[in-house]
Protein backbone atom coordinates (compact mmCIF):
# COMPACT_ATOMS: atom_id res chain seq x y z
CA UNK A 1 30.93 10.41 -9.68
CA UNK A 2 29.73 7.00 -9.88
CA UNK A 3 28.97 5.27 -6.65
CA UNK A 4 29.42 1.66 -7.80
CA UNK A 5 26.31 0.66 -6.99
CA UNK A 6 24.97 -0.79 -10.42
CA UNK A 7 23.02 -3.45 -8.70
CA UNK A 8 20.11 -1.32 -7.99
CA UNK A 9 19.67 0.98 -10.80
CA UNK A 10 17.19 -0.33 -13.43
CA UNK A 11 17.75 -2.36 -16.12
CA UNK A 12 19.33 -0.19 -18.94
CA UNK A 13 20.00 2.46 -16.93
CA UNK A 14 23.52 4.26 -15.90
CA UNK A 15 22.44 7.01 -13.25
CA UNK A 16 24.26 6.82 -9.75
CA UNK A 17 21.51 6.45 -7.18
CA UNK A 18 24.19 7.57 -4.46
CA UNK A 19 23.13 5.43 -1.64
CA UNK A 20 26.56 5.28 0.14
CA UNK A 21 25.24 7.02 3.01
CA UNK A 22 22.42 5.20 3.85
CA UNK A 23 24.96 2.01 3.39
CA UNK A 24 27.22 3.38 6.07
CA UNK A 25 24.14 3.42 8.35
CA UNK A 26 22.85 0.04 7.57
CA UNK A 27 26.79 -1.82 7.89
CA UNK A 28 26.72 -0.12 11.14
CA UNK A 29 23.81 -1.31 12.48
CA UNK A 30 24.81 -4.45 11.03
CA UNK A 31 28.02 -4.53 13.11
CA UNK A 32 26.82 -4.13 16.58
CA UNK A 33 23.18 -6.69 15.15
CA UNK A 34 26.21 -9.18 14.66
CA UNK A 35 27.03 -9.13 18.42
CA UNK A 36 23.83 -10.18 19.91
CA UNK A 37 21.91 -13.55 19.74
CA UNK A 38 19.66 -13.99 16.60
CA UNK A 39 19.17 -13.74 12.73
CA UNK A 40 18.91 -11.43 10.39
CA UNK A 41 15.49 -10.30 8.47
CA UNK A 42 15.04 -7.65 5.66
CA UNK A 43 12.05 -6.92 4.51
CA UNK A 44 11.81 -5.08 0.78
CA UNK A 45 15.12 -6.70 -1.03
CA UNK A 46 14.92 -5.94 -4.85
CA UNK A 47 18.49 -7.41 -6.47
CA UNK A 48 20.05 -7.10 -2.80
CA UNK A 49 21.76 -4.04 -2.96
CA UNK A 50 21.48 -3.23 0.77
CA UNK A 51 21.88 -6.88 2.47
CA UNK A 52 24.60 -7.55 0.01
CA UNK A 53 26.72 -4.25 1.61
CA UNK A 54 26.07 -5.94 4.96
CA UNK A 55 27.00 -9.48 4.23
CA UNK A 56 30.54 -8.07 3.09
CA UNK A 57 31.04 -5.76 5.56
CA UNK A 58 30.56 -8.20 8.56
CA UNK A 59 31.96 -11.21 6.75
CA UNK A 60 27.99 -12.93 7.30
CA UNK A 61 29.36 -16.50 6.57
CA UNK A 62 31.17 -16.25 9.66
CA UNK A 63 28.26 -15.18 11.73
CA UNK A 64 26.51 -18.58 12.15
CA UNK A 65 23.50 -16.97 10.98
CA UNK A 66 20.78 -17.01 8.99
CA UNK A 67 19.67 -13.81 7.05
CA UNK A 68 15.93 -14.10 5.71
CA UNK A 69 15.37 -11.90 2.71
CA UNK A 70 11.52 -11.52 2.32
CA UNK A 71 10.27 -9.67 -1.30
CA UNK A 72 8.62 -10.06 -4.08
CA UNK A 73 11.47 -9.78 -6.18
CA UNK A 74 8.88 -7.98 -9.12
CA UNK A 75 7.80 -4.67 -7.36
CA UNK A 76 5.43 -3.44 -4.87
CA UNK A 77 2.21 -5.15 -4.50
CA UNK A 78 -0.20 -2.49 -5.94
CA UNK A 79 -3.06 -4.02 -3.89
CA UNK A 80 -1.19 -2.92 -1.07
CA UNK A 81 -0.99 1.12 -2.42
CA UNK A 82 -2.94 3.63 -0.35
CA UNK A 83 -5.05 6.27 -2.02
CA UNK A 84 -2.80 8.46 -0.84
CA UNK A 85 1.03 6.42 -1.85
CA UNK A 86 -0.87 6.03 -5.49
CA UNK A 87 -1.01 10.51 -5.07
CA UNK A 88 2.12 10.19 -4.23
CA UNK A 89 3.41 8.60 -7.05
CA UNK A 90 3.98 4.78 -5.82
CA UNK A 91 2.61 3.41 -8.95
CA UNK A 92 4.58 5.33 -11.09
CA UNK A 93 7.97 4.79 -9.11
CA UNK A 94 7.00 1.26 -9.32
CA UNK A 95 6.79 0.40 -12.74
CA UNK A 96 9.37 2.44 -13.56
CA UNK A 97 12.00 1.31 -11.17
CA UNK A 98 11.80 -2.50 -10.40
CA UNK A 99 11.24 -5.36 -12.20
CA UNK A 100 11.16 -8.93 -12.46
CA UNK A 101 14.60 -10.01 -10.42
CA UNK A 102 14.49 -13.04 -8.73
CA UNK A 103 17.12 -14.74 -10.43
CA UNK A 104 19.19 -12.14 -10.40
CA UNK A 105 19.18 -11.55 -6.37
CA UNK A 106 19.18 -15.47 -6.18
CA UNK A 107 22.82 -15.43 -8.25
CA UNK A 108 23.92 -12.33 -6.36
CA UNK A 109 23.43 -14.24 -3.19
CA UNK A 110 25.16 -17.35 -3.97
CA UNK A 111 27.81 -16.81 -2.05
CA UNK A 112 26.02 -16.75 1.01
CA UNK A 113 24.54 -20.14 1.58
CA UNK A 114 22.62 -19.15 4.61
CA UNK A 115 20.81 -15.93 3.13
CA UNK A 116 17.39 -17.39 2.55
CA UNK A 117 14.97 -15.75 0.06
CA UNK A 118 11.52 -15.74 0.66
CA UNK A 119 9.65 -14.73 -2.37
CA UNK A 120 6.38 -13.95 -1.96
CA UNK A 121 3.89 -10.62 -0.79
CA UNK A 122 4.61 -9.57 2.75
CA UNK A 123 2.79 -10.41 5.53
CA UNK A 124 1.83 -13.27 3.62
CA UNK A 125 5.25 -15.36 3.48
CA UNK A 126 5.84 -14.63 6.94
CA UNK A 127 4.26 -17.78 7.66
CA UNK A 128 6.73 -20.14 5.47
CA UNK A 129 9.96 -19.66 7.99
CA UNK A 130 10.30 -19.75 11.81
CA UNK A 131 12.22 -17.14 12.99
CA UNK A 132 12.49 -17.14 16.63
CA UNK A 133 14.70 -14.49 17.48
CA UNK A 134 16.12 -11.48 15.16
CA UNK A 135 18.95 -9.22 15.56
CA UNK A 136 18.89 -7.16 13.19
CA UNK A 137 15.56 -6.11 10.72
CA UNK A 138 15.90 -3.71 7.54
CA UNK A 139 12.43 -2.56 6.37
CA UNK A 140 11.89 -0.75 3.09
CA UNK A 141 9.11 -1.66 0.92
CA UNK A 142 8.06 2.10 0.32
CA UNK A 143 4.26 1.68 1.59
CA UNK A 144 2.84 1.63 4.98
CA UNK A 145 0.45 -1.44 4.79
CA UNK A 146 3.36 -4.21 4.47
CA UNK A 147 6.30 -2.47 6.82
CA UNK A 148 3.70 -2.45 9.63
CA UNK A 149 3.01 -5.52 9.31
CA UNK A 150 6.76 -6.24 9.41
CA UNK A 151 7.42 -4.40 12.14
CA UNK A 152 4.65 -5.91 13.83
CA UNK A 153 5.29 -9.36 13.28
CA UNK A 154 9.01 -8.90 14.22
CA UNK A 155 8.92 -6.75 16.97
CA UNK A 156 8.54 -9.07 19.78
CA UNK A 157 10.99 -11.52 18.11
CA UNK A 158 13.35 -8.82 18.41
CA UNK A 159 16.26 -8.90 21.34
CA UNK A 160 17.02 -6.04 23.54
CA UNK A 161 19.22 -3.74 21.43
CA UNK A 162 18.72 -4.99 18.14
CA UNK A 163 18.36 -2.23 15.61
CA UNK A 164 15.73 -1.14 13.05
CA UNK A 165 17.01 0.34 10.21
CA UNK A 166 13.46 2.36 8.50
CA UNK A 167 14.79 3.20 4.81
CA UNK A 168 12.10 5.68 4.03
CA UNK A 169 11.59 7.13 6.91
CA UNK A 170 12.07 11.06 6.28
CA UNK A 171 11.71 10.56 2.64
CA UNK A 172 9.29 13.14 1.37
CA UNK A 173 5.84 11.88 -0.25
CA UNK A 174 6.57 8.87 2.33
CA UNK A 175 4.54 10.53 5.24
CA UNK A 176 2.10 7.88 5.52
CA UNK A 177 4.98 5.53 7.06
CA UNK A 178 6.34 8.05 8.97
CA UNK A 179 3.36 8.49 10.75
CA UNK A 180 2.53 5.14 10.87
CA UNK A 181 6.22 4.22 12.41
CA UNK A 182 5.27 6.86 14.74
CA UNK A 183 2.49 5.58 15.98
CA UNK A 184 4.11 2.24 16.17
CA UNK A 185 6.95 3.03 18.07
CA UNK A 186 5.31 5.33 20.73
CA UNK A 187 3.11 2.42 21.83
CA UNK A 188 6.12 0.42 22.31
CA UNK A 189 7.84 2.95 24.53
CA UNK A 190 10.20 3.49 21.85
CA UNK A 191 11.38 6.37 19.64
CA UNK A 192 12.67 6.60 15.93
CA UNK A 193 16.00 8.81 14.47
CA UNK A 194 15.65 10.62 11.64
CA UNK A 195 18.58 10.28 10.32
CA UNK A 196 20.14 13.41 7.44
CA UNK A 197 20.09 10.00 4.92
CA UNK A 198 15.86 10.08 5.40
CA UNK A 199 16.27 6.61 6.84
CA UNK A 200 14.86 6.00 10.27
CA UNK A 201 17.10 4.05 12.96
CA UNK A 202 15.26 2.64 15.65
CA UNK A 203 16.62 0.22 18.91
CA UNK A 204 14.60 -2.95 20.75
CA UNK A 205 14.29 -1.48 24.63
CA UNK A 206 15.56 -3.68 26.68
């Protein structure tokens, strides 16, 4: 079975990654995000696989909002890698499953004038845009040091019942960010869902 999700496989390559699950998840969220005040925000993008699913699904260019799509667009910043991601494999995953694709995400994209890609390591380019109140936020950048950040930064931006959609969540050899989203969350009197897809789904009290 082929998923018909070519996007995101490497360059080259023909395996089905079979991400339609964790899809369904993230056009949910998507759906209710699109009924409450704010933008969008996903942090870890590659070609757009993910945002591109939820731009469809809710018909974004009738939203009136902005969704800010913050990556590299080349990979994981191996500054960034923990002693124990790089034992993990997070290296090795890296170079052998992203690659240079800025242009690519940019064309894939064109059809949605107000998606905005920020290109650039995260935290750092958090600093280029103002975004004042989010909706909806999509983190998966596969180590802990830049999706805490993100979820720190955004957190208080966040309304009251805007989701988090974690996509590594449960993953195994990703317990560093569980923990760490853990840790996170309790101190904001909030709680993450594992979710059977390994992806964590988490809600803005309010």
């Amino acid at each position: 079975m082929d998923s018909g999700h070519a996007i995101g496989r490497p360059p080259g390559s023909s395996n089905d990654i079979h991400i339609e699950w964790r899809i369904h998840v993230l056009t949910w969220a998507a759906w209710h995000a699109s009924r409450l005040p704010g933008d969008f925000v996903e942090c870890g993008v590659n070609t757009g696989i993910f945002s591109l699913a939820v731009c469809d699904y809710i018909d974004f260019n009738a939203t009136g909002k902005t969704f800010y799509l913050f990556d590299t667009y080349r990979g994981i910043p191996v500054e960034q890698v923990s002693e124990g991601e790089e034992r993990q494999g997070r290296l090795i995953e890296n170079s052998a499953v992203y690659f240079e694709c800025f242009e690519r995400a940019r064309a894939n994209f064109a059809p949605f004038p107000q998606a905005r890609l920020v290109r650039g390591r995260v935290p750092d380019t958090f600093s280029e845009v103002e975004v004042e109140a989010v909706c909806f936020l999509s983190i998966d950048m596969n180590i802990v040091e830049p999706e805490i950040a993100a979820i720190t930064h955004f957190w208080p931006r966040l309304v009251p019942g805007a989701p988090v959609v974690l996509d590594d969540y449960g993953w195994g050899g990703y317990g560093e960010q569980k923990a760490a989203m853990d840790d996170f969350a309790a101190r904001q009197g909030a709680k993450v869902l594992l979710l059977p897809t390994g992806q964590g789904l988490m809600l803005k009290p309010g």
